[in-house]
PDB file of N, CA and C in Angstrom:
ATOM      1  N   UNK A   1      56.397  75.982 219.791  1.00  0.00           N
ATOM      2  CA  UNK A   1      57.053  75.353 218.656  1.00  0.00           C
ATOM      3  C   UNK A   1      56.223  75.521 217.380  1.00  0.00           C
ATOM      4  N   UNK A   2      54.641  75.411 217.443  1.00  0.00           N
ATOM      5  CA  UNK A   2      54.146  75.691 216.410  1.00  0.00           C
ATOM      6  C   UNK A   2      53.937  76.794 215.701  1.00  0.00           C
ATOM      7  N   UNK A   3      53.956  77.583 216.863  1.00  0.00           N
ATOM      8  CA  UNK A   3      54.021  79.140 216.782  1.00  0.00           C
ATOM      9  C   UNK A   3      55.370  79.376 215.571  1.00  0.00           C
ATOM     10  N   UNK A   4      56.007  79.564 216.130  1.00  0.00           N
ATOM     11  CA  UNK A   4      57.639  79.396 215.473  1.00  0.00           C
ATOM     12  C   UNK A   4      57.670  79.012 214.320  1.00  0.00           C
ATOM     13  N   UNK A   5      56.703  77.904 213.772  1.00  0.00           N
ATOM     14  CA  UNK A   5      57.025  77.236 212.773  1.00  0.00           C
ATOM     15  C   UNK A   5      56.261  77.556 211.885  1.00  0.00           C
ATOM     16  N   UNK A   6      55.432  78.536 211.713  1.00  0.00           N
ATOM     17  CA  UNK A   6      54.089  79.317 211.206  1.00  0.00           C
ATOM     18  C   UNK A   6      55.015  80.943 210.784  1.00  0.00           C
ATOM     19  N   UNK A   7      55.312  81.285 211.871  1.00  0.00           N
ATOM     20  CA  UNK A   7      56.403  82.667 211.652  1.00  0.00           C
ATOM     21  C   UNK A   7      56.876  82.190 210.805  1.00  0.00           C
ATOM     22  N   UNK A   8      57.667  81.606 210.758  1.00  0.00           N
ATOM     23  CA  UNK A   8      59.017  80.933 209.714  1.00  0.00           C
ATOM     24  C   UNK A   8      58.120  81.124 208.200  1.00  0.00           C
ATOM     25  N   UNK A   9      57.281  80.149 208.577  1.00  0.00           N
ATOM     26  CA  UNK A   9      56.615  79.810 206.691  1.00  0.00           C
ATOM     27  C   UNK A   9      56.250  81.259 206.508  1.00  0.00           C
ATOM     28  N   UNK A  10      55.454  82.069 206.862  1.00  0.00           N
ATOM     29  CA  UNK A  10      55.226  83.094 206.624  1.00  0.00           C
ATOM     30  C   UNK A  10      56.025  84.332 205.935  1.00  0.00           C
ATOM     31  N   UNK A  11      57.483  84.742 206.743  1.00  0.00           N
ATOM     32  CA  UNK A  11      58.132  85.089 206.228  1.00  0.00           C
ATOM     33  C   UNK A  11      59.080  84.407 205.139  1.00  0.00           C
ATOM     34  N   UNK A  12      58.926  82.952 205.107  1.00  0.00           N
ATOM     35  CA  UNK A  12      59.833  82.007 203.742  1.00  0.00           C
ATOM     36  C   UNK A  12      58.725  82.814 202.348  1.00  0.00           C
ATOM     37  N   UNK A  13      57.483  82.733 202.487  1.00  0.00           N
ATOM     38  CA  UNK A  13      56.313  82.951 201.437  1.00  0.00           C
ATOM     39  C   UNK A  13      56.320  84.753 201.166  1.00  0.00           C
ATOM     40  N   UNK A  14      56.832  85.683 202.056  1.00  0.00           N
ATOM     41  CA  UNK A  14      57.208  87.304 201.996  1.00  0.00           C
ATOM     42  C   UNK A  14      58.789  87.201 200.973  1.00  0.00           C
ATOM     43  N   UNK A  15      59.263  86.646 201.651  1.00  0.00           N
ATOM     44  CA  UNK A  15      60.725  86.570 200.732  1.00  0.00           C
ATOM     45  C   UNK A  15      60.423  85.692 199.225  1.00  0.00           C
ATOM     46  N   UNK A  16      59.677  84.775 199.212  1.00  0.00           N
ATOM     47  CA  UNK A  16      59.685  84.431 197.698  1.00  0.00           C
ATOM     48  C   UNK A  16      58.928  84.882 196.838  1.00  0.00           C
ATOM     49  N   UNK A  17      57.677  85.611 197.355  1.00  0.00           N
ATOM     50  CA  UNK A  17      57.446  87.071 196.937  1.00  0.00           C
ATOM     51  C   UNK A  17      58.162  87.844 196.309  1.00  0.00           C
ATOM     52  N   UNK A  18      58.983  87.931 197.338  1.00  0.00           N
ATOM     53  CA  UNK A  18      59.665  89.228 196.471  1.00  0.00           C
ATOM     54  C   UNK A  18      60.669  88.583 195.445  1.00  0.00           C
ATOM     55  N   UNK A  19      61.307  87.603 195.735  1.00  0.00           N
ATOM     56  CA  UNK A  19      62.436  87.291 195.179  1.00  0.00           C
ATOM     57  C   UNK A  19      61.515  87.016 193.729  1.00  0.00           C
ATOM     58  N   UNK A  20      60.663  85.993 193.296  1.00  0.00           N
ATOM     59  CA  UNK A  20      60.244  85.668 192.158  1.00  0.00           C
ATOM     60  C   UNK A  20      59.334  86.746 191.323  1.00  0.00           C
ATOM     61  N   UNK A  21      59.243  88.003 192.254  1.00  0.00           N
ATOM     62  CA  UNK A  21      58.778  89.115 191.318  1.00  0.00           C
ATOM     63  C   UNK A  21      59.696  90.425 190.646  1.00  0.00           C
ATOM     64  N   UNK A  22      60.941  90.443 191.720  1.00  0.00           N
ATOM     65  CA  UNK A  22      61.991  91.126 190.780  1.00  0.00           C
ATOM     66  C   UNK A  22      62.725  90.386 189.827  1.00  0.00           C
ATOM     67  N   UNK A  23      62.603  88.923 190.378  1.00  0.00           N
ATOM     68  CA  UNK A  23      63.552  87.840 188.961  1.00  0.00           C
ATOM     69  C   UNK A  23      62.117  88.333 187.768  1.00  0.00           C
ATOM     70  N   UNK A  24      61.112  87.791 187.566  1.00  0.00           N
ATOM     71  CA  UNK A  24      60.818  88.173 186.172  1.00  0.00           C
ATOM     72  C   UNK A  24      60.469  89.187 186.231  1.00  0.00           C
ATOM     73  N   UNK A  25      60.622  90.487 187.092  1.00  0.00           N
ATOM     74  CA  UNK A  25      60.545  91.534 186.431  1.00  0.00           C
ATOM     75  C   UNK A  25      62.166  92.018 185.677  1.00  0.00           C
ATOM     76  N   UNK A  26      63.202  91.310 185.956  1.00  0.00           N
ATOM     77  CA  UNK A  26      64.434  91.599 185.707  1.00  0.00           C
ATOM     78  C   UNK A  26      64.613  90.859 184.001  1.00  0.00           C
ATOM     79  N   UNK A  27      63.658  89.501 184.097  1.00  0.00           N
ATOM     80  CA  UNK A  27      63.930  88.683 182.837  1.00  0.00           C
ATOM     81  C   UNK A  27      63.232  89.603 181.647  1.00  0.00           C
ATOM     82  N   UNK A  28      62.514  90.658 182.313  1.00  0.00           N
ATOM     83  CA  UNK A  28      61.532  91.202 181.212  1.00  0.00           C
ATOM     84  C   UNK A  28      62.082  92.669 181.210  1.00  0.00           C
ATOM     85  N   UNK A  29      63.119  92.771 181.200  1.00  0.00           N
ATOM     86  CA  UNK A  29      63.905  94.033 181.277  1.00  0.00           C
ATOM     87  C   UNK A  29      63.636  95.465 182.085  1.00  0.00           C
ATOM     88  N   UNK A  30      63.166  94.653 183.001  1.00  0.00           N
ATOM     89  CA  UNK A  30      62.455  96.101 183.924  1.00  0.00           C
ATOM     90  C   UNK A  30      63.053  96.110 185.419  1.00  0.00           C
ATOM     91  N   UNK A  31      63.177  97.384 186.394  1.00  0.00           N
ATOM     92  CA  UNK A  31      63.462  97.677 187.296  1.00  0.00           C
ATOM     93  C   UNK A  31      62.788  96.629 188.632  1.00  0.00           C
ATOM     94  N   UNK A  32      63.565  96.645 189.229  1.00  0.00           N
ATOM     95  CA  UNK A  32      62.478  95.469 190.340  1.00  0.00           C
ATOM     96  C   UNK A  32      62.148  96.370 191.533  1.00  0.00           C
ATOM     97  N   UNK A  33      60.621  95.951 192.416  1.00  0.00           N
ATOM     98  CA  UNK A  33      59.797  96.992 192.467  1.00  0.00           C
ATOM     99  C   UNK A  33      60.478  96.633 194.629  1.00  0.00           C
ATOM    100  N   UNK A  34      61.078  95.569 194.338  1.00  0.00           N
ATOM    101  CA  UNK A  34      61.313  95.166 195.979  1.00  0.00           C
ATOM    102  C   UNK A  34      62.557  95.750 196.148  1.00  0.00           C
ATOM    103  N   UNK A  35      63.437  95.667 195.888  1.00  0.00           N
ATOM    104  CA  UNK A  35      64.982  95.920 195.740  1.00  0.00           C
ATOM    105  C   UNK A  35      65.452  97.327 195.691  1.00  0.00           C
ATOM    106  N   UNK A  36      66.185  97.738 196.651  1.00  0.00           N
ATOM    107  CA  UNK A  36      66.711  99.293 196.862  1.00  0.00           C
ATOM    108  C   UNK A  36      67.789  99.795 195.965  1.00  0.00           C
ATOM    109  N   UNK A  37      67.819 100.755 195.335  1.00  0.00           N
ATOM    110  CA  UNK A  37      68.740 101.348 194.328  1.00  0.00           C
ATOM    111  C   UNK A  37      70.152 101.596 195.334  1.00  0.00           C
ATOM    112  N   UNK A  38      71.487 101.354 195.255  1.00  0.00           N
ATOM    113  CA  UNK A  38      71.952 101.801 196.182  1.00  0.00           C
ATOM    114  C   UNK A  38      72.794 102.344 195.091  1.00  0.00           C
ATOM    115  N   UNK A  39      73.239 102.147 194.133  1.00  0.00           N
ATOM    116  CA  UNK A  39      74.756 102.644 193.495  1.00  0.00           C
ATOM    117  C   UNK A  39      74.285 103.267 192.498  1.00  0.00           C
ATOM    118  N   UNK A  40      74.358 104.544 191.885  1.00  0.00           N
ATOM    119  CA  UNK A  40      74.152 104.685 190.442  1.00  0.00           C
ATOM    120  C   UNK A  40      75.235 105.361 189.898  1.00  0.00           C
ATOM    121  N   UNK A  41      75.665 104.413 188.621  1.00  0.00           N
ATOM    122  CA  UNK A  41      76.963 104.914 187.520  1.00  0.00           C
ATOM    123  C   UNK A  41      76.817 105.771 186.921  1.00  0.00           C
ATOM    124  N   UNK A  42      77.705 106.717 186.462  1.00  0.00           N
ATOM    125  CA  UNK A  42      77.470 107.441 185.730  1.00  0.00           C
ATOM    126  C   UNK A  42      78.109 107.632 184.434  1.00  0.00           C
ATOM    127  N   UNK A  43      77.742 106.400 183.512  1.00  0.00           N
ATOM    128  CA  UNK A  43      77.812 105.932 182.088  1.00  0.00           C
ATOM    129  C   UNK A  43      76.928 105.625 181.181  1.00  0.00           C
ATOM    130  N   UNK A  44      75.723 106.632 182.566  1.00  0.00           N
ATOM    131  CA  UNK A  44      74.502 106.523 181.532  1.00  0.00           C
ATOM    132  C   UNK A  44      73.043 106.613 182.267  1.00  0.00           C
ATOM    133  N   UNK A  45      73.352 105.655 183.597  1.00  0.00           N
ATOM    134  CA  UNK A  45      72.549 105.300 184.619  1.00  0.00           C
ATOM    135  C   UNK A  45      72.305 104.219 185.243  1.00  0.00           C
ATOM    136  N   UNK A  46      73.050 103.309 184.827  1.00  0.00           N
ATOM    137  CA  UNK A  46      73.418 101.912 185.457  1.00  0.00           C
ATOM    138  C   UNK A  46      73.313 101.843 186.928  1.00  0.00           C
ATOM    139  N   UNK A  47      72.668 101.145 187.270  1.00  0.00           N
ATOM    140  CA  UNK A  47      72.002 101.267 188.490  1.00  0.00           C
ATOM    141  C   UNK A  47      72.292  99.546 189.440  1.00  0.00           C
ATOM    142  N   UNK A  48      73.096  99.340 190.817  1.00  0.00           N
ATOM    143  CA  UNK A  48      73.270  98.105 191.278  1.00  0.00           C
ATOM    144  C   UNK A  48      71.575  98.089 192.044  1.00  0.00           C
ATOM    145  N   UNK A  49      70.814  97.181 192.674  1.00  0.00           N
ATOM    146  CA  UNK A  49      69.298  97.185 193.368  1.00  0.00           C
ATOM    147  C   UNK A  49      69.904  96.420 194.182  1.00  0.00           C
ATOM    148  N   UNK A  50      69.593  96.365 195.665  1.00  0.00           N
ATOM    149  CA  UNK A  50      70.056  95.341 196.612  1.00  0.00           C
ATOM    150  C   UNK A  50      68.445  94.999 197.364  1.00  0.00           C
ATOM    151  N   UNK A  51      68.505  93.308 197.208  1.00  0.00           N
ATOM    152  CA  UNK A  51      67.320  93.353 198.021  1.00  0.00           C
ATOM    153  C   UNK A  51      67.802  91.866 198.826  1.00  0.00           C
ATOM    154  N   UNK A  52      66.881  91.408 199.527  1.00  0.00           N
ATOM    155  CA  UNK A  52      66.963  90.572 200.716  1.00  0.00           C
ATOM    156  C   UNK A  52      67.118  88.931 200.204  1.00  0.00           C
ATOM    157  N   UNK A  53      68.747  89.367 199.998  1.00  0.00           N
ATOM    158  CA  UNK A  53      69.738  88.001 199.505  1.00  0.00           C
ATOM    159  C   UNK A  53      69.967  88.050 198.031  1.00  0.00           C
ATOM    160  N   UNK A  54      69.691  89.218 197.194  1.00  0.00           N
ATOM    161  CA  UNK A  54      69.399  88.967 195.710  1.00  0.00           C
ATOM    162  C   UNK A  54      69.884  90.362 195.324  1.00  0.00           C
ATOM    163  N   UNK A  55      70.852  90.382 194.046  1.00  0.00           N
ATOM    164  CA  UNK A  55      71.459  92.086 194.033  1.00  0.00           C
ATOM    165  C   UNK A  55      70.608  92.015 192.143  1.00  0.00           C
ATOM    166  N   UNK A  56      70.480  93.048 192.111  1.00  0.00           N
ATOM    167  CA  UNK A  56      70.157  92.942 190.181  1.00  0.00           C
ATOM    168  C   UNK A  56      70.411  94.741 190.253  1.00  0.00           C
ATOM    169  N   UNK A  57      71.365  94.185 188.857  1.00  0.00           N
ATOM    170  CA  UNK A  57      72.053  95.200 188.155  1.00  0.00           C
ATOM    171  C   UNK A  57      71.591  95.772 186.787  1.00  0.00           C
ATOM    172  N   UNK A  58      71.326  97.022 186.700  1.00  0.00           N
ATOM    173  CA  UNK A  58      70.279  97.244 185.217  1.00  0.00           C
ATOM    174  C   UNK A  58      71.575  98.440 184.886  1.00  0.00           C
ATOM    175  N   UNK A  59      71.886  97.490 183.445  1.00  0.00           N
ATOM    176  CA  UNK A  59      72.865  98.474 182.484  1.00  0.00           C
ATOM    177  C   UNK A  59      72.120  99.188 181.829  1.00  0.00           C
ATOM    178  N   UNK A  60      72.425 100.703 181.712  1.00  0.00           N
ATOM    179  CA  UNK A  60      72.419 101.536 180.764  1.00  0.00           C
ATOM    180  C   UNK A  60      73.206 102.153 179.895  1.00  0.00           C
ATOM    181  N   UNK A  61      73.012 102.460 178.716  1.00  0.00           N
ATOM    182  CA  UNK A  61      74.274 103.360 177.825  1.00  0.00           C
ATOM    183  C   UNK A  61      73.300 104.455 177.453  1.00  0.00           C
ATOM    184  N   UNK A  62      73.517 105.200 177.026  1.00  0.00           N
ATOM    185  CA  UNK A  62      73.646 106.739 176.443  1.00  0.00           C
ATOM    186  C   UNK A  62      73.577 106.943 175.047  1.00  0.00           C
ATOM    187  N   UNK A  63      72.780 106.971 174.617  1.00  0.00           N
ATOM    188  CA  UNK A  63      72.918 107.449 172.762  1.00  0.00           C
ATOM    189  C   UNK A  63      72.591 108.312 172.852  1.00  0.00           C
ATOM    190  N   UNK A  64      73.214 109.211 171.475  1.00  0.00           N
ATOM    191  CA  UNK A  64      72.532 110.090 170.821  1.00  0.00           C
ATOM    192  C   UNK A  64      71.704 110.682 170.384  1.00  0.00           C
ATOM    193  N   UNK A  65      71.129 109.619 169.797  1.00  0.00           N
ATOM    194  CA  UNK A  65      69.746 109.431 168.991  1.00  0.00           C
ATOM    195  C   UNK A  65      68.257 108.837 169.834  1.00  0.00           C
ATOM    196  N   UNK A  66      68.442 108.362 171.077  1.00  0.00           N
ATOM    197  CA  UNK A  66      67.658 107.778 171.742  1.00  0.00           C
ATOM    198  C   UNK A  66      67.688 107.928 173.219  1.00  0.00           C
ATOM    199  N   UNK A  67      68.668 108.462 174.035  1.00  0.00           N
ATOM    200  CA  UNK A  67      68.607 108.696 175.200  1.00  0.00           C
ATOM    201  C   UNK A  67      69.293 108.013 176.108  1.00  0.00           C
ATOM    202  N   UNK A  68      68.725 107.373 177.014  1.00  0.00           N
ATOM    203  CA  UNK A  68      69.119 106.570 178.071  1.00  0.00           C
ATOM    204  C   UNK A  68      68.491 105.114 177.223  1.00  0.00           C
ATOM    205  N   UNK A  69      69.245 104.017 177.111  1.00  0.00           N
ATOM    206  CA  UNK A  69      68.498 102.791 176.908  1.00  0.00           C
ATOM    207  C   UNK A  69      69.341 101.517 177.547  1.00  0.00           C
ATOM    208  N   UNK A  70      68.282 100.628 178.050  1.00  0.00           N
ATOM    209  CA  UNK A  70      68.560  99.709 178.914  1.00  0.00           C
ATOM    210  C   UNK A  70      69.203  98.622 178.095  1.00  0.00           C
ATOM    211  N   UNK A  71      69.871  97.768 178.156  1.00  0.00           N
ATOM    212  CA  UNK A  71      71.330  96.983 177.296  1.00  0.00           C
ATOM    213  C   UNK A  71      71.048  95.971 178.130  1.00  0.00           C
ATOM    214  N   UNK A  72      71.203  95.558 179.675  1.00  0.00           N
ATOM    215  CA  UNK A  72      70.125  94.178 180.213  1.00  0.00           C
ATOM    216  C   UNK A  72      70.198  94.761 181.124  1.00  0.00           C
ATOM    217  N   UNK A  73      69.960  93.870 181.966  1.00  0.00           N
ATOM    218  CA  UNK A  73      69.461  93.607 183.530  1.00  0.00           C
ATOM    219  C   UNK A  73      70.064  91.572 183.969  1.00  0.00           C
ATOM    220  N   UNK A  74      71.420  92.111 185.333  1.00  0.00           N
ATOM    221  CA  UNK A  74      71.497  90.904 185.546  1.00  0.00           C
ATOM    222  C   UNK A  74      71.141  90.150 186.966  1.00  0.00           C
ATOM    223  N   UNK A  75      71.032  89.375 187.528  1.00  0.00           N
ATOM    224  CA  UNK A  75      69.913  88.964 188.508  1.00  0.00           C
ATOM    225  C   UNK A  75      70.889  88.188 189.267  1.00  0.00           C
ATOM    226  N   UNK A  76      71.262  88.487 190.452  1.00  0.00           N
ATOM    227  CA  UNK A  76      71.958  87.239 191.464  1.00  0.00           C
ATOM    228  C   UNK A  76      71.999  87.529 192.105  1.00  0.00           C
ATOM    229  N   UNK A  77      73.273  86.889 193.187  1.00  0.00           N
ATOM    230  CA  UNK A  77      73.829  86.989 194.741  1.00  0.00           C
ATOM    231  C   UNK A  77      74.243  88.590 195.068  1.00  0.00           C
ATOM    232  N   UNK A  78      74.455  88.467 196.238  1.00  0.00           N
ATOM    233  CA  UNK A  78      75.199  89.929 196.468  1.00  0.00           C
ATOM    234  C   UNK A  78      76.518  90.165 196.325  1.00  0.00           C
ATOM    235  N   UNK A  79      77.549  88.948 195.686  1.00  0.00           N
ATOM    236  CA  UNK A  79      78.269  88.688 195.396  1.00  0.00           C
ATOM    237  C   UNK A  79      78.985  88.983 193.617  1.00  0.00           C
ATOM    238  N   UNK A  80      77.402  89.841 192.831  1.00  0.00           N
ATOM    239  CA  UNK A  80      77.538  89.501 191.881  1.00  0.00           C
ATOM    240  C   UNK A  80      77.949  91.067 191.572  1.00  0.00           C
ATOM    241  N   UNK A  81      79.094  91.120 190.487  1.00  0.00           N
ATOM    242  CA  UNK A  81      80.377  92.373 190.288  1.00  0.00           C
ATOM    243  C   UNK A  81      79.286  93.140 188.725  1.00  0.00           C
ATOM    244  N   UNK A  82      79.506  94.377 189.233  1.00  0.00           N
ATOM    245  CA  UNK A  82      79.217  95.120 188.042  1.00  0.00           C
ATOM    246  C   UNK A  82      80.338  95.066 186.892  1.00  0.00           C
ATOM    247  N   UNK A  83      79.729  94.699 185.293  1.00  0.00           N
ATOM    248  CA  UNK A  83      81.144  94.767 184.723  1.00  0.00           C
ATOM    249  C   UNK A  83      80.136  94.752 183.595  1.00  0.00           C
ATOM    250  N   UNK A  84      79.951  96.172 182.812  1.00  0.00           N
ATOM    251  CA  UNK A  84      78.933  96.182 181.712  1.00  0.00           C
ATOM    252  C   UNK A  84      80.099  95.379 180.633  1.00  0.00           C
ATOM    253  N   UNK A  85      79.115  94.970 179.549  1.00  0.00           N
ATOM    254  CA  UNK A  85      80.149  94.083 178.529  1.00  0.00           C
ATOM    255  C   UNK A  85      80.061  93.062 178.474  1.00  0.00           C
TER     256      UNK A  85
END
C-alpha cells in the first residue's frame, strides 16, 4: 500500500512537470518542449501539440514582409478546437 502510494506521488510530480512547463512556456509565446506536434496547418504553420491531458495550439500567419510569425498560442483540454481568429 505504501509502495503504491509513493508510485502515485511520483508520477502526480512527472505530470506537473510537464504540465506547468509547457503552460508558461505557452504564456510566453513559445513551443512546449513536453507535448507532441501532431497536426500541422497549412496557413502558415499552425501547429495542434498533444501532451498528457493538455493540447496547446500555436497560430501562425504568413507575411510578406516578415515570414512565418506567431499570432498566440492557446493552452487546454484535448477537447480544445482549432479556430484561428
Amino acid at each position: 500500500m505504501k509502495k503504491r502510494r509513493v508510485i502515485m506521488g511520483i508520477i502526480f510530480i512527472i505530470w506537473s512537470v510537464f504540465f506547468i512547463t509547457d503552460f508558461s512556456l505557452a504564456r510566453a509565446n513559445k513551443s512546449p518542449i513536453f507535448a507532441i506536434p501532431i497536426t500541422i496547418y497549412k496557413d502558415g504553420g499552425s501547429t495542434e501539440y498533444y501532451g498528457l491531458g493538455y493540447k496547446v495550439i500555436k497560430y501562425v500567419n504568413l507575411t510578406v514582409e516578415r515570414g512565418p510569425e506567431v499570432v498566440k498560442i492557446d493552452f487546454g483540454t484535448w477537447f480544445l478546437r482549432f479556430s484561428p481568429q
